[in-house]
Protein backbone atom coordinates (compact mmCIF):
# COMPACT_ATOMS: atom_id res chain seq x y z
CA UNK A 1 1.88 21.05 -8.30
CA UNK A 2 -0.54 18.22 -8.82
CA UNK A 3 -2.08 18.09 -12.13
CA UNK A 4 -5.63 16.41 -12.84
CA UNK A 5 -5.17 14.11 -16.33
CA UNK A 6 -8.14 14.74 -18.21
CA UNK A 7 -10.03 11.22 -19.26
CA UNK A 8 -8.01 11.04 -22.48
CA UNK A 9 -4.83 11.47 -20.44
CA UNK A 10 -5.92 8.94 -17.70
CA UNK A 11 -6.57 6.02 -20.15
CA UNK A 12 -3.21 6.60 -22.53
CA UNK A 13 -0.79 6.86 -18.96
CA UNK A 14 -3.43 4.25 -16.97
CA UNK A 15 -4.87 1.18 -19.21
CA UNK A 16 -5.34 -0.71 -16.69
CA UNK A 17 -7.76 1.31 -14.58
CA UNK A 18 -9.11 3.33 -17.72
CA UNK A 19 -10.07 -0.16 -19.46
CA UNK A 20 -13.46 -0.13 -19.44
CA UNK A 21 -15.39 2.46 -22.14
CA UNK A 22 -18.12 5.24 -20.36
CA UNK A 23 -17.06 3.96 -17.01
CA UNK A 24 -15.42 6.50 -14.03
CA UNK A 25 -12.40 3.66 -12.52
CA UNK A 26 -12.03 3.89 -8.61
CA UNK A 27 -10.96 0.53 -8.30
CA UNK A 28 -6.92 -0.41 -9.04
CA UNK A 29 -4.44 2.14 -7.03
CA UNK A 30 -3.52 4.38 -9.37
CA UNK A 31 -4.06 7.80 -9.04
CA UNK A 32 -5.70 9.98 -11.47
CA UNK A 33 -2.50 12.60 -11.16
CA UNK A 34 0.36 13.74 -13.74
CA UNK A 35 3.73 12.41 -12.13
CA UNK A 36 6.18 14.57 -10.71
CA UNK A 37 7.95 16.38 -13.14
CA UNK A 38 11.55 15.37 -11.66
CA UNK A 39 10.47 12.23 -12.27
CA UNK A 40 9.56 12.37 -15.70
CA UNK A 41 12.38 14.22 -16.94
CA UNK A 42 14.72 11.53 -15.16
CA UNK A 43 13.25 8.70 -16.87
CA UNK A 44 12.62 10.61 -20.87
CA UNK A 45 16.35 11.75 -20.24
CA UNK A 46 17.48 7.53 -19.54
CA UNK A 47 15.29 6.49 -22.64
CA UNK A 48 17.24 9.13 -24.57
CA UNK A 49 20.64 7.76 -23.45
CA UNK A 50 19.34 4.58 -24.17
CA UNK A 51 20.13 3.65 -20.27
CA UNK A 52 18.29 0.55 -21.17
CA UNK A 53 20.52 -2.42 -20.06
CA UNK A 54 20.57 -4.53 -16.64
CA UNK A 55 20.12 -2.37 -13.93
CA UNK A 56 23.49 -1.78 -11.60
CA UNK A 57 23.98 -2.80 -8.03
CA UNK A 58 23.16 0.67 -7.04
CA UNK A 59 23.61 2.08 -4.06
CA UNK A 60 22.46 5.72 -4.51
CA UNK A 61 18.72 4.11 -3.97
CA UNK A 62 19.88 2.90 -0.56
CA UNK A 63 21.05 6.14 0.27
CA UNK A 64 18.17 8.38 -1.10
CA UNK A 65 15.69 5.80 0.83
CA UNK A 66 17.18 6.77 3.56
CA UNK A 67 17.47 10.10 3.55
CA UNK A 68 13.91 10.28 2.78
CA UNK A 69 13.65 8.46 5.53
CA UNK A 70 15.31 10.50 7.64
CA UNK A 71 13.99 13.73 7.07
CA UNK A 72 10.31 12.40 6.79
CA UNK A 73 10.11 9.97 9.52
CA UNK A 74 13.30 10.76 12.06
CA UNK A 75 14.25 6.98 11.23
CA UNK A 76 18.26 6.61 10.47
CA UNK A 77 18.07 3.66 8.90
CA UNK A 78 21.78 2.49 7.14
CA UNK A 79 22.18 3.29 3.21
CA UNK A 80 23.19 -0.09 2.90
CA UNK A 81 19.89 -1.81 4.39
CA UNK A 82 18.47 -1.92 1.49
CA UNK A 83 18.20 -4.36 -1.29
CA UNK A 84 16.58 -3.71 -4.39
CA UNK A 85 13.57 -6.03 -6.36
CA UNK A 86 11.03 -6.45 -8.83
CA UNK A 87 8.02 -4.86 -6.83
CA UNK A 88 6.49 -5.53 -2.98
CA UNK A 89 4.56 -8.72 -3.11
CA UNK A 90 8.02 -10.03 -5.15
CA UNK A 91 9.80 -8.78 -2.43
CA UNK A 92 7.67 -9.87 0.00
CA UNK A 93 8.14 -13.93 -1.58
CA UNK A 94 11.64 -13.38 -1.24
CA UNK A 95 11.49 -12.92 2.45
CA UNK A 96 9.39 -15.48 3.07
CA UNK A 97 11.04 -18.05 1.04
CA UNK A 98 15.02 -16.91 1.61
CA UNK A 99 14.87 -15.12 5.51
CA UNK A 100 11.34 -16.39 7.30
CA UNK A 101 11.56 -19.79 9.19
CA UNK A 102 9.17 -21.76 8.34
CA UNK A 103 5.11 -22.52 9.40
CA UNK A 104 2.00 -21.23 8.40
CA UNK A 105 2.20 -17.13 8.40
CA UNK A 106 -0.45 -14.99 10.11
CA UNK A 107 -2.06 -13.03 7.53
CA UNK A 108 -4.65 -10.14 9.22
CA UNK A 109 -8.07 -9.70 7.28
CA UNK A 110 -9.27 -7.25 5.31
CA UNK A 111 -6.02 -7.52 3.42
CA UNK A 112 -4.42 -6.48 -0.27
CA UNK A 113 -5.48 -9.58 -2.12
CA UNK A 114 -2.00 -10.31 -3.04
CA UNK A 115 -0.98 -11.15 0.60
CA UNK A 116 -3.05 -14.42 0.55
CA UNK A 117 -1.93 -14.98 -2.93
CA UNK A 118 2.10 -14.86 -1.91
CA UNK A 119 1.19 -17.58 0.91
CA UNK A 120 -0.44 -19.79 -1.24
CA UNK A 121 2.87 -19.48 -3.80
CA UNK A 122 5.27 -19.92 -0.97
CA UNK A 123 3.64 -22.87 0.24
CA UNK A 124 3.03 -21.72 3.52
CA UNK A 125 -0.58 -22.51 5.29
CA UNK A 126 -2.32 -19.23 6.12
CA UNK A 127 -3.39 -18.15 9.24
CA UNK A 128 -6.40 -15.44 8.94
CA UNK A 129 -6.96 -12.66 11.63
CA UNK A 130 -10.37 -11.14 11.38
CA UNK A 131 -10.96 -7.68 12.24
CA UNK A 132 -14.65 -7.64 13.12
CA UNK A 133 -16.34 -5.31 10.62
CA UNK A 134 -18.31 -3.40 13.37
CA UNK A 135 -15.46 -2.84 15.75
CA UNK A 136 -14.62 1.14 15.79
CA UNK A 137 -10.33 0.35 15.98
CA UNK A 138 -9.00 -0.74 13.48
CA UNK A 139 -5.84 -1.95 15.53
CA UNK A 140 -4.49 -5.93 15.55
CA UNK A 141 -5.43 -8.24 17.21
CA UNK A 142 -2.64 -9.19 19.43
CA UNK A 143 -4.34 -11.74 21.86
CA UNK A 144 -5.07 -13.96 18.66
CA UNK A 145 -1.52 -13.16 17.02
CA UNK A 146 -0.06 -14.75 20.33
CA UNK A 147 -2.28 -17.59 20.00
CA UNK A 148 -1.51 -17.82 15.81
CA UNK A 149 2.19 -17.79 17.18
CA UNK A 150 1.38 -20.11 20.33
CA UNK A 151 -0.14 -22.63 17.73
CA UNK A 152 2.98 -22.67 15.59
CA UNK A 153 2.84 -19.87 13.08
CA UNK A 154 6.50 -18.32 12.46
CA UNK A 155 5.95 -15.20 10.46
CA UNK A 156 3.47 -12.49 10.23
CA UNK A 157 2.29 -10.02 6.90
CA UNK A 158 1.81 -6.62 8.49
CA UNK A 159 0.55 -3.50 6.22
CA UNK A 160 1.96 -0.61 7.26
CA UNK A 161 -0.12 2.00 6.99
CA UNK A 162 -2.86 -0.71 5.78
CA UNK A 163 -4.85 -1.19 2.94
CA UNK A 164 -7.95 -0.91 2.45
CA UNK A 165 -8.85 -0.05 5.94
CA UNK A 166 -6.54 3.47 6.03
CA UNK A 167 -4.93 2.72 9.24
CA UNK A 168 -1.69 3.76 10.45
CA UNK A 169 -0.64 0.78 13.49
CA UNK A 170 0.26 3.21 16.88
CA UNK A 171 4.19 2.89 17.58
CA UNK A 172 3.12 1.00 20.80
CA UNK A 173 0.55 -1.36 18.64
CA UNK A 174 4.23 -1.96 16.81
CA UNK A 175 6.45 -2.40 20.01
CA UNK A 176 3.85 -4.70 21.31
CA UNK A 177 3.99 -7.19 17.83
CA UNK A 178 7.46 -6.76 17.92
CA UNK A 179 7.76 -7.93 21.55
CA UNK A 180 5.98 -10.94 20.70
CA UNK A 181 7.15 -11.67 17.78
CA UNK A 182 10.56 -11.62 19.61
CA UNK A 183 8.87 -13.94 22.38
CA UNK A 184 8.10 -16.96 19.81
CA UNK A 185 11.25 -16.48 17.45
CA UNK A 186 8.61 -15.17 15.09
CA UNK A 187 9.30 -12.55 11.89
CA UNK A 188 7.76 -9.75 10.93
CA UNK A 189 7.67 -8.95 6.92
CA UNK A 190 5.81 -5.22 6.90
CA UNK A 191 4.73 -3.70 3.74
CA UNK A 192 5.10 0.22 4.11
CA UNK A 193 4.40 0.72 0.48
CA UNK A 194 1.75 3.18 1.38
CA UNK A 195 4.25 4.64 4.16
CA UNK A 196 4.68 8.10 2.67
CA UNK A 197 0.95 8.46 2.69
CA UNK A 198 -0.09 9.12 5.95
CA UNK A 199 -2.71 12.47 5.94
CA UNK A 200 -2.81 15.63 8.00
CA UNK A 201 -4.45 13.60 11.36
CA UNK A 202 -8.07 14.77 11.75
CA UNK A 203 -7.87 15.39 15.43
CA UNK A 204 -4.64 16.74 17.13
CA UNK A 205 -3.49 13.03 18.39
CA UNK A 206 -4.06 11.61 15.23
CA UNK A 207 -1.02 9.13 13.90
CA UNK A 208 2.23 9.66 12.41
CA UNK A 209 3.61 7.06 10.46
CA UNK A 210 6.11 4.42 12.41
CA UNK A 211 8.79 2.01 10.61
CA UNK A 212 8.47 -1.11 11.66
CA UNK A 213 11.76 -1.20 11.79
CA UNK A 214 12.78 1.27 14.29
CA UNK A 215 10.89 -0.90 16.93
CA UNK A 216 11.86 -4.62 15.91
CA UNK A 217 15.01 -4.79 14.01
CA UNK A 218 14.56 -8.58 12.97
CA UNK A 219 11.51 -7.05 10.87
CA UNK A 220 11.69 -6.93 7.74
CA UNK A 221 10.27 -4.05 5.61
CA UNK A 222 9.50 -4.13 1.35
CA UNK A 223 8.71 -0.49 0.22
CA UNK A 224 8.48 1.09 -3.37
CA UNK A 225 8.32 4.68 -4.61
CA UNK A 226 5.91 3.61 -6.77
CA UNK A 227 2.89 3.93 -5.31
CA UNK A 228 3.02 7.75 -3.85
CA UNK A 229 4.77 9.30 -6.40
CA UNK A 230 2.20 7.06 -9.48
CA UNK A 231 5.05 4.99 -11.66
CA UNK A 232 4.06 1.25 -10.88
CA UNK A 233 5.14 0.75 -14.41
CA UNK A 234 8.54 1.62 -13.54
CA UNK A 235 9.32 -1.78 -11.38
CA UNK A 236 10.99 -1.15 -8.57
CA UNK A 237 11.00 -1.58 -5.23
CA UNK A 238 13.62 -2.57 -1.93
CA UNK A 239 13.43 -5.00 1.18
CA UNK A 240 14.65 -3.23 4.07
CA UNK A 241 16.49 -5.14 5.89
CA UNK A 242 19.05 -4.11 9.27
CA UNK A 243 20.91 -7.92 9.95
CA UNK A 244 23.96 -7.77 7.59
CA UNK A 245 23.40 -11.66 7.61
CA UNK A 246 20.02 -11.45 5.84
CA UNK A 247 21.41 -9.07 3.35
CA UNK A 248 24.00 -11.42 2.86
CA UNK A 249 21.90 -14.04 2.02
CA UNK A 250 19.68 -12.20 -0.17
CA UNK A 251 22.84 -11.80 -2.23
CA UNK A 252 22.81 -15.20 -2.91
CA UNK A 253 19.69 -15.60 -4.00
CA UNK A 254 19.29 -17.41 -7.38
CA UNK A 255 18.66 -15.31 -10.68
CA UNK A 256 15.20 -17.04 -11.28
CA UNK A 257 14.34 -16.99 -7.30
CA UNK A 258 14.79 -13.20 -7.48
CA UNK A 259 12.40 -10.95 -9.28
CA UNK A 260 14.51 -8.59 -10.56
CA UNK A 261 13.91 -4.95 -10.77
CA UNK A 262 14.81 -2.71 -13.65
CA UNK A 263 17.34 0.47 -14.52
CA UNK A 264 14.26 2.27 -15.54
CA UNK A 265 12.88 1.73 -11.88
CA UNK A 266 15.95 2.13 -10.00
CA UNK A 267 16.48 6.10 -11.80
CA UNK A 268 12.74 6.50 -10.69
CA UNK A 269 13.43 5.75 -7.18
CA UNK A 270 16.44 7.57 -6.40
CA UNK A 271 14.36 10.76 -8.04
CA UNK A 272 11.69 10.53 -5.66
CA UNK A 273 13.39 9.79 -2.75
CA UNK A 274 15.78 12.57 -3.13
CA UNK A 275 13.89 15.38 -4.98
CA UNK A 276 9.87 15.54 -4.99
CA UNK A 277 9.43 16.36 -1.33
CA UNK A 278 8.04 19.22 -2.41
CA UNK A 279 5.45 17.15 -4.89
CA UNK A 280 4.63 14.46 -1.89
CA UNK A 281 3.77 17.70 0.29
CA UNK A 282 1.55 19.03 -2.34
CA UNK A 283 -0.25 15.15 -3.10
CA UNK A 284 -0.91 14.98 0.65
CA UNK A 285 -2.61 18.12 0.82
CA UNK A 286 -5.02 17.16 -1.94
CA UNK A 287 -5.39 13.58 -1.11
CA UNK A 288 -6.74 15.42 1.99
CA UNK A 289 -9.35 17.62 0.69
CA UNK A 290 -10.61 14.82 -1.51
CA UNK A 291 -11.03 12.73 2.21
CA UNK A 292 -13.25 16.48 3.44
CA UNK A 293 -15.38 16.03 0.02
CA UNK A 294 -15.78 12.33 0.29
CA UNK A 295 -17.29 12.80 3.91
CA UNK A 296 -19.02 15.47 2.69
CA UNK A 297 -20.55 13.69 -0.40
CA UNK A 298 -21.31 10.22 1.43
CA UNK A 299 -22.87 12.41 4.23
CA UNK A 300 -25.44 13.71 1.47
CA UNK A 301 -25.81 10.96 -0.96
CA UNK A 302 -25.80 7.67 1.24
CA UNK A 303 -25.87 8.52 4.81
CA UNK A 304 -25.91 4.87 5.51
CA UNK A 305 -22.74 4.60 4.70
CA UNK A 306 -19.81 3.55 7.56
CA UNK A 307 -16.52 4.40 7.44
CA UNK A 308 -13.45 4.70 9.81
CA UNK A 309 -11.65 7.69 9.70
CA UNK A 310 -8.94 7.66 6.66
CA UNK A 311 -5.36 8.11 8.25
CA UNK A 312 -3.04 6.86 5.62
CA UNK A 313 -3.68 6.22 1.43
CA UNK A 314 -6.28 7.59 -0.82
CA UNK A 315 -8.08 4.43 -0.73
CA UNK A 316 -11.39 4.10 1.23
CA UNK A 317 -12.76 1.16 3.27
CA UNK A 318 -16.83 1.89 3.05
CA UNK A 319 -19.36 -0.28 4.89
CA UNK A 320 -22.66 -0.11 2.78
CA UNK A 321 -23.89 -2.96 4.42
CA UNK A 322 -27.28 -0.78 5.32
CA UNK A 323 -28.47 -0.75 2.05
CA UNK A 324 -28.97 -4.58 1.82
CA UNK A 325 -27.02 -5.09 -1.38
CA UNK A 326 -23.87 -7.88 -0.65
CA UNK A 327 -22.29 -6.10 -3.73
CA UNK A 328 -22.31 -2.87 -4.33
CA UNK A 329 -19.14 -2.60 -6.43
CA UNK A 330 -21.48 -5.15 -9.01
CA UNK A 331 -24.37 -2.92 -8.61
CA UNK A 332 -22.18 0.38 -8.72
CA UNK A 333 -20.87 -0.91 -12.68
CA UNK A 334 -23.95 -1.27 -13.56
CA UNK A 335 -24.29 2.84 -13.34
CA UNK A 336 -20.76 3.57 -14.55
CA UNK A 337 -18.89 3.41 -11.66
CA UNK A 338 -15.94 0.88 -11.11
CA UNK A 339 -14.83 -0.10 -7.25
CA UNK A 340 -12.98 -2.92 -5.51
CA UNK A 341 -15.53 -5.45 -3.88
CA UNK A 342 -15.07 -6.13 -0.41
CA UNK A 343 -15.28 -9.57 -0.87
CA UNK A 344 -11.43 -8.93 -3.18
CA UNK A 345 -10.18 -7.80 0.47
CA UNK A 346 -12.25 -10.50 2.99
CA UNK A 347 -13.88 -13.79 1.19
CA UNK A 348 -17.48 -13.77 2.62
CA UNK A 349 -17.74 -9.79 3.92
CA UNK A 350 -20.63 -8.59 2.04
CA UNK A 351 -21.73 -5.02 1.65
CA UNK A 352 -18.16 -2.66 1.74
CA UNK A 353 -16.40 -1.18 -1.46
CA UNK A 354 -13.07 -0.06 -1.24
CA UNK A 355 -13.20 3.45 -2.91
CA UNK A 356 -9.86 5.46 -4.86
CA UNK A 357 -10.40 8.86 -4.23
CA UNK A 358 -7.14 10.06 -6.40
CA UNK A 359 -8.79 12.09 -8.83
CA UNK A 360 -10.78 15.22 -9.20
CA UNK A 361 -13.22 16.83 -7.27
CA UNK A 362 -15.71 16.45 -10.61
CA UNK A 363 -15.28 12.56 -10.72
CA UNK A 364 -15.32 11.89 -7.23
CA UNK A 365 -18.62 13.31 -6.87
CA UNK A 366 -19.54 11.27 -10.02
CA UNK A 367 -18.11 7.86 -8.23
CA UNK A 368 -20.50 8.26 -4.95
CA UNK A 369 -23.24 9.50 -7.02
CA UNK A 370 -22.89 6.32 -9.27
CA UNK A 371 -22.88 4.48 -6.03
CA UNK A 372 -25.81 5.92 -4.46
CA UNK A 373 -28.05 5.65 -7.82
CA UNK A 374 -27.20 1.87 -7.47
CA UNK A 375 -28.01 1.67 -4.09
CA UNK A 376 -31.09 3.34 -4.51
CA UNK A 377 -32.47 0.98 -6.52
């Protein structure tokens, strides 16, 4: 069910990653992947009704959310928990502006660049967690979130599963931030964009993944469809959100304080949600042969290379650090190869990539041997 574009395909549907002429893109997070085919017909047969006007207050994506919810996860969250908006880090501004108290927020690093960048906007001071680069877990830090919280911070930006490092937080990892988060009257605003792509575990306690929600249910969660069923374009996403008070005032929110989503998005949504199980099933399985060939491929080509086992995504967190170079994305363009500098993810961390494995088997192996050439050098 999950059809390769060819390179002519990739840069007509993907412009952004496809940009740049004789170069093989494994940068942005798109994947390299037709769309389901529910999905497509949904939105060719709106354009053809001309469904183009203000979206509705819908509440068929509420539903379908949560009956994806429910039959993926066990989690029986309410139809009516969720509000819909523009995209995540939109949605994420609007909690922090409209339903987190204020204080500096605790932002842990590696992180999506975006997460510093909707601090800064809010106004809020951040508060950066640093995961050592050489420590094996992945997990948060929760002896320096108490003392972030101790020394006045009031909210913290939790990626659930996260990105770039492919890690899916332990329900008890969870419980634990929730617990103290509940202990200094502190909120949670999780990002589970990346949610529905957690991977077959590679050992038989691996992770599942685990709402933030079902543990702490002052949290507050901003998910999309977008980003494992491939329709950013479509702009649309939901805060999750269980206090009827917060929804409340989310209703209240200002036209221009509220990045608004679109019809277009909202038909997308409800699609994937209710009918590409089926499709998700089939992406999962070949996001995780593409993690076999990666190991396999950095295991031959730059056996320097460090990386934590991939539990969640299709994006890789590699520490190249052995090969002296504090920028291998920069040297990897120079041999046709595009990645996502470390640096992007964690000002000052030289020597990691982050590495989109969505595409074929053939480019893949061109991407690490475009790195390795560079490294070589």
């Amino acid at each position: 069910m999950i059809r390769d574009l060819t390179d002519d395909e990739a840069r007509a549907a993907l412009p952004l990653k496809w940009e740049a002429a004789g170069v093989v893109p494994a940068w942005v997070a798109e994947m390299d992947f037709a769309q389901a085919e529910p999905i497509t017909e949904a939105l060719v047969d709106a354009v053809r009704r001309g469904a183009l006007g203000y979206p509705p207050h819908s509440e068929e994506l509420g539903a379908t959310f949560a009956g994806f919810a429910r039959r993926h996860w066990g989690w029986d969250v309410p139809a009516d928990a969720s509000v819909a908006t523009g995209g995540v880090v939109g949605g994420m501004r609007l909690a922090l502006e409209v339903l987190c108290p204020p204080g500096p927020v605790v932002v842990p690093v590696p992180c999506y660049p975006p997460f510093r960048d909707v601090v800064e906007v809010s106004g809020r001071e951040i508060v950066p967690i640093e995961l050592d680069p050489d420590a094996d877990d992945a997990s948060l830090d929760l002896a320096a979130v108490s003392r972030a919280f101790a020394g006045g911070a009031r909210t913290l930006l939790l990626c659930n599963p996260h990105n770039p490092l492919g890690y899916v937080p332990r329900r008890e990892e969870l419980a634990a931030l929730a617990a103290l988060a509940h202990e200094y009257d502190a909120r949670v605003v999780a990002d589970e964009i990346h949610g529905p792509l957690v991977l077959p575990p590679l050992d038989p306690a691996g992770p599942t993944f685990t709402p933030y929600l079902s543990v702490d249910e002052r949290g507050i969660a901003v998910t999309s469809a977008s980003k494992a069923f491939n329709m950013p374009a479509t702009h649309g996403a939901q805060l999750v959100v269980l206090d009827p008070a917060d929804r409340a005032r989310l209703d209240v929110v200002p036209i221009p304080a509220q990045n608004t989503w679109s019809s277009l998005g909202v038909i997308a949504s409800v699609v994937a949600w209710r009918d590409c199980d089926d499709w998700l099933a089939a992406l999962v399985d070949r996001l995780a042969s593409q993690r076999s060939l990666l190991a396999e491929l950095l295991d031959a080509r730059l056996p320097g290379a460090r990386t934590r086992p991939l539990e969640a995504t299709y994006l890789a967190w590699i520490d190249l650090r052995k090969y002296g170079v504090d920028d291998p994305a920069g040297a990897a363009l120079a041999h046709g190869v595009r990645l996502a500098p470390g640096q992007d993810y964690q000002p000052g961390l030289a020597g990691h990539v982050r590495l989109n494995l969505a595409t074929s088997p053939e480019r893949l192996e061109r991407i690490v041997g475009g790195l390795a050439a560079a490294l070589a050098q």
